[in-house]
N, C-alpha and C. Protein backbone atom coordinates (compact mmCIF):
# COMPACT_ATOMS: atom_id res chain seq x y z
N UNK A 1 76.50 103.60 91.49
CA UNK A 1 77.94 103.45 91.49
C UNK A 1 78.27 102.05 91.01
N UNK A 2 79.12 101.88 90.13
CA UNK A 2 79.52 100.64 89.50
C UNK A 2 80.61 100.04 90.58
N UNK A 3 80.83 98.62 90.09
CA UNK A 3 81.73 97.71 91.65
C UNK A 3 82.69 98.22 91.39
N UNK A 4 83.42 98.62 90.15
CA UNK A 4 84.87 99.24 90.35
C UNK A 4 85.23 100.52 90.75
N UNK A 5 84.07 101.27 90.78
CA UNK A 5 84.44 102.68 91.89
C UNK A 5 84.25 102.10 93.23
N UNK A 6 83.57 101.32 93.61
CA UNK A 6 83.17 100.96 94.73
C UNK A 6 84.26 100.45 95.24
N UNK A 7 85.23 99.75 94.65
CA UNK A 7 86.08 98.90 95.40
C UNK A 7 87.19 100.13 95.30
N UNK A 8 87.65 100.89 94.47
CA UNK A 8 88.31 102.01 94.55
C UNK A 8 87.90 103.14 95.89
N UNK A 9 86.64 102.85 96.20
CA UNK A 9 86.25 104.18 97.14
C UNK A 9 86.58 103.21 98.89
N UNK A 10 86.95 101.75 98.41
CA UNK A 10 87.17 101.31 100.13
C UNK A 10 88.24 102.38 100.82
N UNK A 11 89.91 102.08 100.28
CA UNK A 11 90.83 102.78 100.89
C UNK A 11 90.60 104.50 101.43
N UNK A 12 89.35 105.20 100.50
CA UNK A 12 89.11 106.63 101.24
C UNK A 12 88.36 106.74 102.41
N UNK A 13 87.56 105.40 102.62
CA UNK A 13 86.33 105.05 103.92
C UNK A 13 87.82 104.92 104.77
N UNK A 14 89.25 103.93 104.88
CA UNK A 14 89.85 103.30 105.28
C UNK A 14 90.73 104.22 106.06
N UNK A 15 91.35 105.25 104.97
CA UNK A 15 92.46 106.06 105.69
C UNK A 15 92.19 107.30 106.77
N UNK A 16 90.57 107.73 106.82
CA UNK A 16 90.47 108.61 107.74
C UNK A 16 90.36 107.99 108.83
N UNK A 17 89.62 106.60 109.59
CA UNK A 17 89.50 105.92 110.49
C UNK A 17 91.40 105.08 111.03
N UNK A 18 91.91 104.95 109.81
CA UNK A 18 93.26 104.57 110.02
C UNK A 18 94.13 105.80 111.26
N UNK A 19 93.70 107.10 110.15
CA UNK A 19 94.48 108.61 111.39
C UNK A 19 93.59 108.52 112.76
N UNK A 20 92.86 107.68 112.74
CA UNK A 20 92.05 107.75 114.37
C UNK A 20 92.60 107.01 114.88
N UNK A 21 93.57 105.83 114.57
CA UNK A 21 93.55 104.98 115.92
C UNK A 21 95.22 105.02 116.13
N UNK A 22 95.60 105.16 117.02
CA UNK A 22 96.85 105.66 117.41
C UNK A 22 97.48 104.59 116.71
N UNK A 23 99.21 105.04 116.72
CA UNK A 23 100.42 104.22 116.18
C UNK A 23 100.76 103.32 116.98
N UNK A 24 100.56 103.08 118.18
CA UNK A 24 100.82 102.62 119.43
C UNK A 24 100.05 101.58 119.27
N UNK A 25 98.70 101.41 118.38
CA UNK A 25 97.50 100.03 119.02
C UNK A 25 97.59 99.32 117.37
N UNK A 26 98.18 100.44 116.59
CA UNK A 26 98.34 99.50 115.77
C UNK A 26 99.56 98.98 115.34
N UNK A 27 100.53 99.27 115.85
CA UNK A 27 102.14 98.69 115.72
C UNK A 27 102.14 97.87 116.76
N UNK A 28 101.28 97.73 117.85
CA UNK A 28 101.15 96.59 119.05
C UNK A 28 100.51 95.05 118.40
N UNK A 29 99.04 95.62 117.61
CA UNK A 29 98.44 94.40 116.76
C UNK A 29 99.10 93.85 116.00
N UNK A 30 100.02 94.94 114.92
CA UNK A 30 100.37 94.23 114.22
C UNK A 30 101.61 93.31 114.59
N UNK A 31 102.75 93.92 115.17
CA UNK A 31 103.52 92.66 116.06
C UNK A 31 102.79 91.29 116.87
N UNK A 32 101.98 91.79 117.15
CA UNK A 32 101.35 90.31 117.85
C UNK A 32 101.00 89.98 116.53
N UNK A 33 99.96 90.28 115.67
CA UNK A 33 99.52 89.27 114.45
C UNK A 33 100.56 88.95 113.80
N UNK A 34 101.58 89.61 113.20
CA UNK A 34 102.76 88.85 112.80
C UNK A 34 103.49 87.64 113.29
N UNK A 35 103.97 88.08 114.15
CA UNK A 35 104.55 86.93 115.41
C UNK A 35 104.02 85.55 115.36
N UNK A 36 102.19 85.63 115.74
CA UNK A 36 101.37 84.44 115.31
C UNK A 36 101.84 83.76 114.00
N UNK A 37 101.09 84.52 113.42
CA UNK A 37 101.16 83.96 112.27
C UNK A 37 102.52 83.40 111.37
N UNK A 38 103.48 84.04 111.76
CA UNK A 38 105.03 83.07 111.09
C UNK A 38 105.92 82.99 112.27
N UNK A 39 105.14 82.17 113.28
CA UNK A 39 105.97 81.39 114.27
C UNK A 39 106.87 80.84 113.64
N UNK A 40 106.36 79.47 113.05
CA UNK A 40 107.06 78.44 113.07
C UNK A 40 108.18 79.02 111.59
N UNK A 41 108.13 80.12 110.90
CA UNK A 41 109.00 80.72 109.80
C UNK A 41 110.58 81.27 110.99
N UNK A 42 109.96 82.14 111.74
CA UNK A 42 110.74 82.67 112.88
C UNK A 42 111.42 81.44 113.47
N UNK A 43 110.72 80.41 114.15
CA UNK A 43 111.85 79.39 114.90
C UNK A 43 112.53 78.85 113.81
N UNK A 44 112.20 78.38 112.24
CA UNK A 44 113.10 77.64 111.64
C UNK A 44 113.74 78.56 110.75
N UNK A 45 114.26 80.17 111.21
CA UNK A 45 114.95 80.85 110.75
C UNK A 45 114.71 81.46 109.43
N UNK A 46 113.53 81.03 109.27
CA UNK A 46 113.03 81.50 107.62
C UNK A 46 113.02 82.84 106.90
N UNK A 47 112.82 83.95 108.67
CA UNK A 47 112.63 85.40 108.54
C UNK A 47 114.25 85.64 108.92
N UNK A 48 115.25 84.89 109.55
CA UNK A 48 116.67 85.31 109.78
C UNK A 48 117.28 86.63 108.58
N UNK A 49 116.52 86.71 107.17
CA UNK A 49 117.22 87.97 106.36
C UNK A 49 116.71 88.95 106.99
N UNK A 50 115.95 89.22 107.81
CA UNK A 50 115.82 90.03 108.40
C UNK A 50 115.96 91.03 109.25
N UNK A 51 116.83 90.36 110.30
CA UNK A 51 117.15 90.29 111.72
C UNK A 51 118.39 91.75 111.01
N UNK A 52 118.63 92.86 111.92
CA UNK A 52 119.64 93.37 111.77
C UNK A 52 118.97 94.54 110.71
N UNK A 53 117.95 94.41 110.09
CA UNK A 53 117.46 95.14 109.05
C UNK A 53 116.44 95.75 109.42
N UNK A 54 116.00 97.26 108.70
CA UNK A 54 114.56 97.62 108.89
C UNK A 54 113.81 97.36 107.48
N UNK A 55 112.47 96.54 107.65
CA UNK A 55 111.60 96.57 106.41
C UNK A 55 110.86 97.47 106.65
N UNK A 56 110.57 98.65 105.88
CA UNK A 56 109.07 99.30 105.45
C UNK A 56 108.09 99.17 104.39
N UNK A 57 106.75 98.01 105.50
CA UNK A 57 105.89 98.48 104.29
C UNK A 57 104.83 99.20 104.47
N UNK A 58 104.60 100.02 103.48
CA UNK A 58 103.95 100.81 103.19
C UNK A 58 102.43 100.29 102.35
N UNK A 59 101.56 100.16 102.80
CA UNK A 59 99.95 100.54 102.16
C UNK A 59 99.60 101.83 101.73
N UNK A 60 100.27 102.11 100.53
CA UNK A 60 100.09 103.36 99.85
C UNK A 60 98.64 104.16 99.84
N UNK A 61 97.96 103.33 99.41
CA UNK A 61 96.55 104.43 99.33
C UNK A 61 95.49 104.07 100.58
N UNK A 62 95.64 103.72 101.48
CA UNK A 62 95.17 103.90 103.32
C UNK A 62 96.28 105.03 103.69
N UNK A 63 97.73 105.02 103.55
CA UNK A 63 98.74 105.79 104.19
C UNK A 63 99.04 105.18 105.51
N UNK A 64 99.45 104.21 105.66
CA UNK A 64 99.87 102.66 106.48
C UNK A 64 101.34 102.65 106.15
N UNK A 65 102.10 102.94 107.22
CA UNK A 65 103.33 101.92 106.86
C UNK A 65 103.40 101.25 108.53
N UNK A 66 104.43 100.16 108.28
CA UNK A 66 104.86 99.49 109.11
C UNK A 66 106.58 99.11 108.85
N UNK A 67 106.88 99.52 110.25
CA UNK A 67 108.24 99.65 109.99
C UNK A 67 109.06 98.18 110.95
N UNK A 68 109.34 96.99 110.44
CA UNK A 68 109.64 95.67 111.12
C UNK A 68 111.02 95.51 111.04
N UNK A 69 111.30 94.65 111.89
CA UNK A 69 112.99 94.28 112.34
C UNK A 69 113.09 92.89 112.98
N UNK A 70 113.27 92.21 113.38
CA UNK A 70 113.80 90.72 113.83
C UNK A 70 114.42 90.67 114.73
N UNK A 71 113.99 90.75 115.64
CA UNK A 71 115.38 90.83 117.43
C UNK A 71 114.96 89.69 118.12
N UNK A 72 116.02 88.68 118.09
CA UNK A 72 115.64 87.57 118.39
C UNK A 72 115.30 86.28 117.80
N UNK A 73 114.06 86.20 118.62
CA UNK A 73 113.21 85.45 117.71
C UNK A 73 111.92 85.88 117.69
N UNK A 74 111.26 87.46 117.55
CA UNK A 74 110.71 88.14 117.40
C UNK A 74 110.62 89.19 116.74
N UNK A 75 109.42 89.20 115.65
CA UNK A 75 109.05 90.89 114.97
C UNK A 75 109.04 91.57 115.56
N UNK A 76 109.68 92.53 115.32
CA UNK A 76 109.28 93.85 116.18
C UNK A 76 108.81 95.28 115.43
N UNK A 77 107.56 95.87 115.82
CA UNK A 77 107.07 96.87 115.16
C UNK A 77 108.05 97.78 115.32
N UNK A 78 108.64 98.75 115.07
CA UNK A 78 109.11 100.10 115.79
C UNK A 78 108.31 101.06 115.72
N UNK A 79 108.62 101.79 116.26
CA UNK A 79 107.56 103.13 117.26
C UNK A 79 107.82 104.07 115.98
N UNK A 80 107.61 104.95 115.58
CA UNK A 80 107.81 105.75 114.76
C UNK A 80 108.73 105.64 113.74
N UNK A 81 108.90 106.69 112.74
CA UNK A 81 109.49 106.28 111.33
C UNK A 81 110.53 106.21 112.08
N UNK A 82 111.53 105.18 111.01
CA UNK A 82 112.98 104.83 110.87
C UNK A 82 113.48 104.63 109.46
N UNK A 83 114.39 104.85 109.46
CA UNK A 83 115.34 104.95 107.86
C UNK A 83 115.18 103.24 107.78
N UNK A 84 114.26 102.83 106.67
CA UNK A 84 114.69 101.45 106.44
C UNK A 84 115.15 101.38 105.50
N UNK A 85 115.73 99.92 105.60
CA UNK A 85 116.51 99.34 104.71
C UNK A 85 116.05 99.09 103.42
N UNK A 86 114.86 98.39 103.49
CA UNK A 86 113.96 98.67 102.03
C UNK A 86 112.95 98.89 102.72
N UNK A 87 112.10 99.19 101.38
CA UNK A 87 111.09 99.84 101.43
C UNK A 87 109.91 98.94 100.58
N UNK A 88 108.93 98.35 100.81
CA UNK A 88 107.64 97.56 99.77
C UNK A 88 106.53 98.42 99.83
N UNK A 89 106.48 98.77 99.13
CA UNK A 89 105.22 99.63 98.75
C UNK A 89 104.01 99.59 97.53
N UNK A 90 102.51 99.22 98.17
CA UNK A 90 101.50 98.97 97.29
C UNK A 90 100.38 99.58 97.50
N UNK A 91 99.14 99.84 96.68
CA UNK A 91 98.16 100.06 97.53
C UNK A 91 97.35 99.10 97.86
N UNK A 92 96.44 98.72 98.81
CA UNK A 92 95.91 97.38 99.38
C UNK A 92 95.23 96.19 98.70
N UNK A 93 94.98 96.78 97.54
CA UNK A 93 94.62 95.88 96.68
C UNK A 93 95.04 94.76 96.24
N UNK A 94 96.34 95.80 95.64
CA UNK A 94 97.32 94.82 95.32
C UNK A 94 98.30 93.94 96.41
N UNK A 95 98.29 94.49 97.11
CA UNK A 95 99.28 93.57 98.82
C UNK A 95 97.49 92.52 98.47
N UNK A 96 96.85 92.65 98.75
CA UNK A 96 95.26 91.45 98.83
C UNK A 96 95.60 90.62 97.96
N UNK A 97 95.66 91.42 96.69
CA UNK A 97 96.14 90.28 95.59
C UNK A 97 97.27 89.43 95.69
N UNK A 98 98.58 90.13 95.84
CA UNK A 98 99.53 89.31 96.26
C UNK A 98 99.51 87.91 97.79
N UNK A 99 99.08 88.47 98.59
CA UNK A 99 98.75 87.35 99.80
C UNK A 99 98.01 86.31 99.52
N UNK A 100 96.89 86.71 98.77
CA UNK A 100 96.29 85.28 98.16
C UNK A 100 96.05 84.91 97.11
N UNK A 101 97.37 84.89 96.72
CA UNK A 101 98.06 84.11 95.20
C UNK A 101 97.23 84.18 94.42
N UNK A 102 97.16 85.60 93.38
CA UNK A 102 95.73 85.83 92.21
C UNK A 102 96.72 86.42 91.38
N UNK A 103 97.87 87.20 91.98
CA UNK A 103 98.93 87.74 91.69
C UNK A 103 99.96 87.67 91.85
N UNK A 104 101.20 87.02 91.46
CA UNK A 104 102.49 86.73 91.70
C UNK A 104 102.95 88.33 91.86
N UNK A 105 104.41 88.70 93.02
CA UNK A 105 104.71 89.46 92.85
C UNK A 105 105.58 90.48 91.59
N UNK A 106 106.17 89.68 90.97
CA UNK A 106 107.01 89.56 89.71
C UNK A 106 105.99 90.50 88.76
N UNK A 107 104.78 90.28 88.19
CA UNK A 107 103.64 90.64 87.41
C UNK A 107 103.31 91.97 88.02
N UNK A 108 103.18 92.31 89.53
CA UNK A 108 102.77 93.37 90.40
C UNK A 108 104.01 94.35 89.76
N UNK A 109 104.96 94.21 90.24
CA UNK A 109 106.35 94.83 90.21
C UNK A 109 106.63 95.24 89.27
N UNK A 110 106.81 94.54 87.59
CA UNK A 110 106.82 94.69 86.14
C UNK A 110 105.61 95.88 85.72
N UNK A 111 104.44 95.82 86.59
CA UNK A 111 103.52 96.91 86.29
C UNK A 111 103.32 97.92 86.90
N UNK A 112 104.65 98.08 88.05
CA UNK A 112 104.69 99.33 88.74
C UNK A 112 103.47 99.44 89.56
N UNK A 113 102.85 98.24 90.50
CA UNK A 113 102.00 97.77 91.31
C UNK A 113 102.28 97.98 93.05
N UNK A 114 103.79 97.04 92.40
CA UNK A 114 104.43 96.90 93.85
C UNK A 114 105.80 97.53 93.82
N UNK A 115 106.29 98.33 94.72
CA UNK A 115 107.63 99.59 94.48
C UNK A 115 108.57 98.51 95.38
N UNK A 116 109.56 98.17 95.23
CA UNK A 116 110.70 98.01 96.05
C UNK A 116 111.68 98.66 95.78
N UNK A 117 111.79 99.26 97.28
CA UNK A 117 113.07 100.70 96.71
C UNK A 117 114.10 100.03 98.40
N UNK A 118 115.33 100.28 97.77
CA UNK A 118 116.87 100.57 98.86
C UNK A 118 117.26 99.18 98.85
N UNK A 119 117.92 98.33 99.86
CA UNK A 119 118.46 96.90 99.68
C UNK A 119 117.65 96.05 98.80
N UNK A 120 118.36 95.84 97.59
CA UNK A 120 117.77 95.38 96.17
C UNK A 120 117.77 94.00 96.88
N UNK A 121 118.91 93.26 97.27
CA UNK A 121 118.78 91.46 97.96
C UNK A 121 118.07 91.36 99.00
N UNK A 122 117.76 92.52 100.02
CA UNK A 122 116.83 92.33 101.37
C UNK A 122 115.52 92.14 100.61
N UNK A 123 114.98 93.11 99.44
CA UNK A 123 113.94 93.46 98.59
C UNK A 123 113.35 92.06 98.00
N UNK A 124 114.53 91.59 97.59
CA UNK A 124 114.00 90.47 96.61
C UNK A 124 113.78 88.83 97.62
N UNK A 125 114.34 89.04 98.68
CA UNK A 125 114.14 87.83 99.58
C UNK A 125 112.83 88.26 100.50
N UNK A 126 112.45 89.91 100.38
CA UNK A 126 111.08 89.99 101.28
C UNK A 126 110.10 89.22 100.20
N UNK A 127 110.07 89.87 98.70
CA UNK A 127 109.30 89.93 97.47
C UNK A 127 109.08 88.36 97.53
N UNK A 128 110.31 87.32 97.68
CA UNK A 128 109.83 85.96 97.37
C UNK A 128 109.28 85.11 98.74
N UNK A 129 109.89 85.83 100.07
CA UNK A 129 108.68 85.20 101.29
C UNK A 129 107.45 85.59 101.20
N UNK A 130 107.17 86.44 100.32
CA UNK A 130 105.77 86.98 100.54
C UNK A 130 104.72 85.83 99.66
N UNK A 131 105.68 85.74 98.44
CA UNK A 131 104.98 84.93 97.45
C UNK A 131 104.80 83.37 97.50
N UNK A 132 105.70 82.85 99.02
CA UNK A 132 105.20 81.71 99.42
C UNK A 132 104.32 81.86 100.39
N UNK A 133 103.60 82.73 100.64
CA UNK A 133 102.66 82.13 102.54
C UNK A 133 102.10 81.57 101.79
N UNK A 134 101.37 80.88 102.39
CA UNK A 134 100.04 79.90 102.29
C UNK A 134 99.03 80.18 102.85
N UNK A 135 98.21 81.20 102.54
CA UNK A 135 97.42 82.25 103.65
C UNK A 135 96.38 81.40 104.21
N UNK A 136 96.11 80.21 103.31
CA UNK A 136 94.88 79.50 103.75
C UNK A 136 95.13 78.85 104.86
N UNK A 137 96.47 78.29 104.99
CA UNK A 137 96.83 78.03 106.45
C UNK A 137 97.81 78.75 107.30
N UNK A 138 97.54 80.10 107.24
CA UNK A 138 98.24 80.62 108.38
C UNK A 138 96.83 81.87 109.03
N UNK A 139 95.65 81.76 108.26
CA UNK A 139 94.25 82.51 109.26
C UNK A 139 93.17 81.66 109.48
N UNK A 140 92.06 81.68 110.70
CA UNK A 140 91.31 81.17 110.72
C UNK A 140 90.68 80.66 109.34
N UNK A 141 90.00 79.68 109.35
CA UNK A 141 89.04 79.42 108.13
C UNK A 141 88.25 80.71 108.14
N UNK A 142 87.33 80.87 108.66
CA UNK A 142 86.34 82.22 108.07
C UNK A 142 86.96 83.37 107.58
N UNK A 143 87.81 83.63 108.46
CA UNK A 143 88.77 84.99 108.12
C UNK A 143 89.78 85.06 106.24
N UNK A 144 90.11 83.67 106.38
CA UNK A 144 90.49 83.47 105.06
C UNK A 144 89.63 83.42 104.15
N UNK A 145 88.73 82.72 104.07
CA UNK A 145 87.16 82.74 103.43
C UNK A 145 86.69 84.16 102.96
N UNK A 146 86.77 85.23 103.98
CA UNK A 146 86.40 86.22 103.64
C UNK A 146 87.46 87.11 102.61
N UNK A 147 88.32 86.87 103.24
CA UNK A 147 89.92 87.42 102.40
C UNK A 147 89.63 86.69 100.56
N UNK A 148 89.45 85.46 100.79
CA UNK A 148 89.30 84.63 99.45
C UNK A 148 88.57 85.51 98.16
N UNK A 149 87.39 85.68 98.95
CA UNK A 149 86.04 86.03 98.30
C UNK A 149 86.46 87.81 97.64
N UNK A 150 87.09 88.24 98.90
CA UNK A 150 87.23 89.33 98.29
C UNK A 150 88.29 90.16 97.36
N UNK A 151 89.25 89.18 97.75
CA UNK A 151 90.40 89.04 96.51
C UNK A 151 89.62 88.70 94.97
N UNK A 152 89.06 88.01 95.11
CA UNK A 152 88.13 87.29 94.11
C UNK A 152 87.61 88.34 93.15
N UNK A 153 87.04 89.09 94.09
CA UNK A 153 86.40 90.22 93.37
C UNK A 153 86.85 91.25 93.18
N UNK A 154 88.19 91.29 93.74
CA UNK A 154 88.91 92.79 93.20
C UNK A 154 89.35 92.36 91.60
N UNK A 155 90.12 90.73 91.72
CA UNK A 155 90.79 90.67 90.91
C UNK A 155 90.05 90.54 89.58
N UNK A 156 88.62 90.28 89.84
CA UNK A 156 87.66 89.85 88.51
C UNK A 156 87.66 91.52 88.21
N UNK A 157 87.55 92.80 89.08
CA UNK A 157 87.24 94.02 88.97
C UNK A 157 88.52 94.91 88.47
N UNK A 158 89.95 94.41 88.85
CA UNK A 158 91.00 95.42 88.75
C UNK A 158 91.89 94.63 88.14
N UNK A 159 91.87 93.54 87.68
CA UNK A 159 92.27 92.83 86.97
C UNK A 159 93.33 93.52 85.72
N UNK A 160 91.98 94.08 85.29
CA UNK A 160 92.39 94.56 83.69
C UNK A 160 93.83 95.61 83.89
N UNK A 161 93.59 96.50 85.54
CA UNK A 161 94.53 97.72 85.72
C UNK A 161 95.97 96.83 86.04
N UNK A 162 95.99 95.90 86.26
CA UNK A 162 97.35 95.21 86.74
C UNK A 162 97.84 94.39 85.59
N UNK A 163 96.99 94.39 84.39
CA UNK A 163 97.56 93.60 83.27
C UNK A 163 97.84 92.33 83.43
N UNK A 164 96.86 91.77 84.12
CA UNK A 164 96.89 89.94 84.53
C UNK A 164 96.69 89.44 83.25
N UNK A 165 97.53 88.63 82.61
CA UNK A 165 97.18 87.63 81.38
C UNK A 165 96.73 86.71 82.06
């Protein structure tokens, strides 16, 4: 098997173990890992376009969505589908690529990579917080390290399918 089926065959290992673990443990993780990780975005109001809104994103080829809202000064997962407001939708590759800047979202989007569908201004203020994290400092060192490496190698591998100049 060559690395680019290989990296194509992760998300089918991904999405049957995904239908195993309830909605409940993973809309719990992911609110806590969110939360962590853009504290200090949340206290200095950074996520405020939010608040009042539902985002859905969607990890297209696992079959992942996550449906977020802002109450407070807290993410909040919600429990089952809800009509959101927009909608971001990729398959994991490309969300990998985008988080650690190999891929601007703009380039994703133009190649029908990354879908933003319903509030076009909620859309475009998720599209440009995304394209500032700084992932290297918002995960452990190793954890990013590993994220690094393997962005690395999608993008040397899938490169060509996203039309990276």
């Amino acid at each position: 098997m060559n690395t680019t089926n290989w990296v194509s065959s992760i998300p089918k290992l991904i999405r049957p173990i995904n239908k195993l673990i309830p909605s409940q443990f993973i809309n719990f993780g992911s609110e806590k890992l969110l939360n962590l990780l853009f504290k200090e975005e949340i206290s200095s109001g950074e996520l405020n376009f939010i608040s009042g809104n539902i985002i859905e994103i969607k990890v297209k080829d696992i079959d992942l969505s996550l449906f977020l809202t802002l109450k407070g000064n807290q993410l909040k997962s919600l429990k089952g589908l809800a009509e959101a407001d927009v909608k971001l939708s990729a398959d994991a590759d490309a969300l990998l690529l985008l988080i650690y800047g190999k891929v601007d979202p703009d380039t994703l989007f133009f190649n029908r990579k990354l879908m933003v569908k319903g509030n076009t201004e909620l859309g475009l203020h998720l599209k440009n917080f995304l394209d500032t994290i700084e992932v290297n400092q918002k995960l452990p060192r190793a954890l990013y390290l590993i994220g690094e490496r393997f962005s690395d190698f999608i993008y040397k591998e899938k490169g060509e399918t996203i039309q990276i100049s």
